[in-house]
PDB file of N, CA and C in Angstrom:
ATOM      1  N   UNK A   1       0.819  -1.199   0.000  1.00  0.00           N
ATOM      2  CA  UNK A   1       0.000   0.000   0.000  1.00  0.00           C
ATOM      3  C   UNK A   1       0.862   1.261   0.000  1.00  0.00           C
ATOM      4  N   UNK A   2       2.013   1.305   0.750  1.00  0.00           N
ATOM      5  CA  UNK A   2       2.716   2.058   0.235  1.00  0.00           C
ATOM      6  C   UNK A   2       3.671   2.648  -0.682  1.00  0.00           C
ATOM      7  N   UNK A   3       3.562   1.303  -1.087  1.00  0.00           N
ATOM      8  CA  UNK A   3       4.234   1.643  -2.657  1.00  0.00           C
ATOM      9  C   UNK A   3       3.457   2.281  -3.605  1.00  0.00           C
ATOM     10  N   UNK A   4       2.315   2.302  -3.597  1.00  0.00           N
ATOM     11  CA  UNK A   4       0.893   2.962  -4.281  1.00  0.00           C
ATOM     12  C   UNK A   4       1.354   4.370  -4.157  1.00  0.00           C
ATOM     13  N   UNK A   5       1.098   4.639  -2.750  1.00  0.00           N
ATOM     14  CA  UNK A   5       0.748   5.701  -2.528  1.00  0.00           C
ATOM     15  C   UNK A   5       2.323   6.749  -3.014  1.00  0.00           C
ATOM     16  N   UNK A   6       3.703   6.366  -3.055  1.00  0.00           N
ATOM     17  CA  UNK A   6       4.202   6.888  -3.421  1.00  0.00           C
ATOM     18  C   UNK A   6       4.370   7.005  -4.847  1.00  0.00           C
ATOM     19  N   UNK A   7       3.951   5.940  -5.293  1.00  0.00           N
ATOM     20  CA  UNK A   7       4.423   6.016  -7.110  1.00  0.00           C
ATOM     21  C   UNK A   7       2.755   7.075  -7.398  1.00  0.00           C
ATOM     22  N   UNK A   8       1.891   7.369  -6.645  1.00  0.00           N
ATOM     23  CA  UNK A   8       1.038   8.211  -6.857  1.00  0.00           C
ATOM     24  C   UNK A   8       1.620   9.557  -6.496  1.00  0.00           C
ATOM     25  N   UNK A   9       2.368   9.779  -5.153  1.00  0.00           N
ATOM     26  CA  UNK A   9       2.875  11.327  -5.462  1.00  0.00           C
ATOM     27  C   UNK A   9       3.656  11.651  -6.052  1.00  0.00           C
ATOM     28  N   UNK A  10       4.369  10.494  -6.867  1.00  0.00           N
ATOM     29  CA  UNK A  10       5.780  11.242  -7.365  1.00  0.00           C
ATOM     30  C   UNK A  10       4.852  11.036  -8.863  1.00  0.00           C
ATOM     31  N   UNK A  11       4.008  10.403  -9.812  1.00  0.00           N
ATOM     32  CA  UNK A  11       3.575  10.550 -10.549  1.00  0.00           C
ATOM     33  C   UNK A  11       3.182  12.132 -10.359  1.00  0.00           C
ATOM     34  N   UNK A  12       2.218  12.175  -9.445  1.00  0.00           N
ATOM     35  CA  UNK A  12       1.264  13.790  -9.451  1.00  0.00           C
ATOM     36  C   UNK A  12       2.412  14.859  -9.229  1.00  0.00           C
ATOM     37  N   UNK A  13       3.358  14.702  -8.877  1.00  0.00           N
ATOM     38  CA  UNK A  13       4.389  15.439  -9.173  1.00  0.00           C
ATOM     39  C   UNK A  13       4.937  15.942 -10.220  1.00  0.00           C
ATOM     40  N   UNK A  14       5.623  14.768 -10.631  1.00  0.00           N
ATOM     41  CA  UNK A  14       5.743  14.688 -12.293  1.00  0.00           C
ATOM     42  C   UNK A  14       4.938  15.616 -13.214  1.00  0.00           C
ATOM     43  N   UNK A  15       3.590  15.435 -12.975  1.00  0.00           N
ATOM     44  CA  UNK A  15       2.728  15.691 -13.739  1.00  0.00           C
ATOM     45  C   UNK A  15       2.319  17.409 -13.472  1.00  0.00           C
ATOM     46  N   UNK A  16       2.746  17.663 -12.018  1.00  0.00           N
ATOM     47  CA  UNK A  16       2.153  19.234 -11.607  1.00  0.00           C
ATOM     48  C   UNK A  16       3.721  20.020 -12.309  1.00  0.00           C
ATOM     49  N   UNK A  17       4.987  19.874 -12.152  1.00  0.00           N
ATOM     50  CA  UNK A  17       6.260  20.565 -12.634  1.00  0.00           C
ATOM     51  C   UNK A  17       5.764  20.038 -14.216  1.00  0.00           C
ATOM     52  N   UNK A  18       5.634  19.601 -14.975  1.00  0.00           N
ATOM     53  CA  UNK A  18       5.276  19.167 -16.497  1.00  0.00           C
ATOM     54  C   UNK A  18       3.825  20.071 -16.731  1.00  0.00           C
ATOM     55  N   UNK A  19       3.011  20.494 -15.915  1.00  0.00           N
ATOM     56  CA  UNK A  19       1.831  21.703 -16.029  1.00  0.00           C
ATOM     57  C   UNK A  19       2.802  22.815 -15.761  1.00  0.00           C
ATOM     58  N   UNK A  20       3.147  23.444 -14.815  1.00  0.00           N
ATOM     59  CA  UNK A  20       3.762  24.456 -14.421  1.00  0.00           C
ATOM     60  C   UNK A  20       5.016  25.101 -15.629  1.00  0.00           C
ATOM     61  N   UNK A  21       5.571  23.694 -16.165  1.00  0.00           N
ATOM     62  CA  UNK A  21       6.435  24.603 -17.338  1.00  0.00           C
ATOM     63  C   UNK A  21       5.820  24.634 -18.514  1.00  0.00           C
ATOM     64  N   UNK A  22       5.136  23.529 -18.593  1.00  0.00           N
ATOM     65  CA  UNK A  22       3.821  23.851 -20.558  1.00  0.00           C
ATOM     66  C   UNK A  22       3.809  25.113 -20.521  1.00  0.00           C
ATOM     67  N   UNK A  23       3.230  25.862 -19.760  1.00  0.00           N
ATOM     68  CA  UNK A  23       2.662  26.838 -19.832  1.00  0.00           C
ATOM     69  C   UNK A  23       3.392  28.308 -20.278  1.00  0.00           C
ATOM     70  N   UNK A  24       4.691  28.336 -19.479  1.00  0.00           N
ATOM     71  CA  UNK A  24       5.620  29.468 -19.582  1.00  0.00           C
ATOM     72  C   UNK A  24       6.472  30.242 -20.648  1.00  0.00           C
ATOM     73  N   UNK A  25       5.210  30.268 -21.809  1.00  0.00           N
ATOM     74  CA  UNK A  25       6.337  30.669 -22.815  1.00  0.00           C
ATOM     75  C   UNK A  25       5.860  32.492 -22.797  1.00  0.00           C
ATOM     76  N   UNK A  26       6.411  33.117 -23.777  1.00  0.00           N
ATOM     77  CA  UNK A  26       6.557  34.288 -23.458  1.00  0.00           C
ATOM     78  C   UNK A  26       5.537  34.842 -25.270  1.00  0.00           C
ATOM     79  N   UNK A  27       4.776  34.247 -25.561  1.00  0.00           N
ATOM     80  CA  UNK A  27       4.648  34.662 -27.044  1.00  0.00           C
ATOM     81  C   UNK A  27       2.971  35.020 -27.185  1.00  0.00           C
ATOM     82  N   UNK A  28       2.713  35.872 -25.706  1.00  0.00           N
ATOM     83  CA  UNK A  28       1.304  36.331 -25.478  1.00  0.00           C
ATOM     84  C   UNK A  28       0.161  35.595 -25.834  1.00  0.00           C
ATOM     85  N   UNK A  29       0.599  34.132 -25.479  1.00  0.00           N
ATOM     86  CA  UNK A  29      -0.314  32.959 -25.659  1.00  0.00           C
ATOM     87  C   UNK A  29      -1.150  32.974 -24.427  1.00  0.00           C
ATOM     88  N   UNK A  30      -1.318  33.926 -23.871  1.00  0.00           N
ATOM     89  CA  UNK A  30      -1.977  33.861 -22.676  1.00  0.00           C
ATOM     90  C   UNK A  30      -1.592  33.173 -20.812  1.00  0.00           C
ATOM     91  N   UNK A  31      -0.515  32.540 -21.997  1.00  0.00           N
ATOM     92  CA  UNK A  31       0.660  32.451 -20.317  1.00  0.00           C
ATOM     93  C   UNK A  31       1.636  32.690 -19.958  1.00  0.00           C
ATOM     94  N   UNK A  32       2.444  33.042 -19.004  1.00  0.00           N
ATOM     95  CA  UNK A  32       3.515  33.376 -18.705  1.00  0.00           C
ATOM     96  C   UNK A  32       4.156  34.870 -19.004  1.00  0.00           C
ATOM     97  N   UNK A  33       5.297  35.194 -19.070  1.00  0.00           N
ATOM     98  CA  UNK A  33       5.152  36.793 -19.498  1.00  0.00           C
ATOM     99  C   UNK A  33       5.262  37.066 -20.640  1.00  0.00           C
ATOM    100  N   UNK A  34       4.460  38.481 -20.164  1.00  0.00           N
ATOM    101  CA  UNK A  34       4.315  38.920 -21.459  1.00  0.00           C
ATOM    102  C   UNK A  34       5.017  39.975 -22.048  1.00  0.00           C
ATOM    103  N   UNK A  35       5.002  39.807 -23.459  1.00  0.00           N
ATOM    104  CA  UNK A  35       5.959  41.172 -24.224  1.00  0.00           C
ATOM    105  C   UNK A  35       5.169  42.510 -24.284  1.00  0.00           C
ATOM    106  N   UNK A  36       6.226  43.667 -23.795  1.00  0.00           N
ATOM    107  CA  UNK A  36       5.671  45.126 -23.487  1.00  0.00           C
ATOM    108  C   UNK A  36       5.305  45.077 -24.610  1.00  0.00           C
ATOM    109  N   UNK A  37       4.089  46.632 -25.003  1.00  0.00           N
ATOM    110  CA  UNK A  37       3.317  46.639 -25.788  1.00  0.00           C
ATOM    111  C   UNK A  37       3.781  48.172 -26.200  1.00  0.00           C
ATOM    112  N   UNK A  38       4.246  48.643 -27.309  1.00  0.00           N
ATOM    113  CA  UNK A  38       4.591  49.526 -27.815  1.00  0.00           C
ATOM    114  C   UNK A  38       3.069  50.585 -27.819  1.00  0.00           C
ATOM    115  N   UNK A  39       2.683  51.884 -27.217  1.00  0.00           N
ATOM    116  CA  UNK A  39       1.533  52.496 -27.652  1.00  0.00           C
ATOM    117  C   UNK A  39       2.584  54.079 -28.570  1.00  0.00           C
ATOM    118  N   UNK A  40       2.021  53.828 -29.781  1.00  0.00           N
ATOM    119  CA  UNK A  40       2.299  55.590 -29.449  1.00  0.00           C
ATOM    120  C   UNK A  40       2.061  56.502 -29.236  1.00  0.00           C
ATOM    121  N   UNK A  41       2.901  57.908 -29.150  1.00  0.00           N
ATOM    122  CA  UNK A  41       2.862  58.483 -28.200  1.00  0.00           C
ATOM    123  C   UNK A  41       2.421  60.066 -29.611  1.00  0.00           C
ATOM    124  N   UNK A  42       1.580  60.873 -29.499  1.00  0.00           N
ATOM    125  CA  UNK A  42       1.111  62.104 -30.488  1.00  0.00           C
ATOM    126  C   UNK A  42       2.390  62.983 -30.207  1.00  0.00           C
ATOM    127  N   UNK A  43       3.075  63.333 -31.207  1.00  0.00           N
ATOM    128  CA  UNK A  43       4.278  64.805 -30.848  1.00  0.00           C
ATOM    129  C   UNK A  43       3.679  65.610 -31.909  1.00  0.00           C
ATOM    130  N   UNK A  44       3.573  67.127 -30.885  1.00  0.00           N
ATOM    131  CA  UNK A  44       3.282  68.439 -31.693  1.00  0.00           C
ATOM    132  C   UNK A  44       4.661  68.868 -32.391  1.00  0.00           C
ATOM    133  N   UNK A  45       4.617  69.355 -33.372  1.00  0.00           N
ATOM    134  CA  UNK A  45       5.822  69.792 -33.918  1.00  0.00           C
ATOM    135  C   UNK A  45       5.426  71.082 -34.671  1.00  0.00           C
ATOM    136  N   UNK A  46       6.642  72.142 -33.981  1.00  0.00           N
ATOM    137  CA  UNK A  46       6.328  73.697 -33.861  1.00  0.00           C
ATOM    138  C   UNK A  46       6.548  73.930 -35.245  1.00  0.00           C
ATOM    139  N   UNK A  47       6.262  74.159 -36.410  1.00  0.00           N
ATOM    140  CA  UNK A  47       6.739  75.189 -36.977  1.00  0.00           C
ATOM    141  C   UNK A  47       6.042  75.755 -38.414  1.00  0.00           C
TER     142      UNK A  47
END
């Protein structure tokens, strides 16, 4: 029974660090960070 129960946490382990990095890419896929967003900016110009 305890062999169960560990090949069950180190599976759910496995499996929570293998969720935690899927996720982290940077290409505003909705996870992980994100790339600044250029707005621009109006310049008056005198002359």
């Amino acid at each position: 029974m305890a062999e169960l129960v560990l090949l069950a946490t180190a599976v759910g382990l496995l499996g929570l660090a293998f969720w935690l990095t899927a996720g982290s890419d940077d290409d505003n896929g909705g996870g992980g960070l994100m790339q600044p967003v250029l707005v621009p900016v109006p310049v008056r110009r005198r002359g």
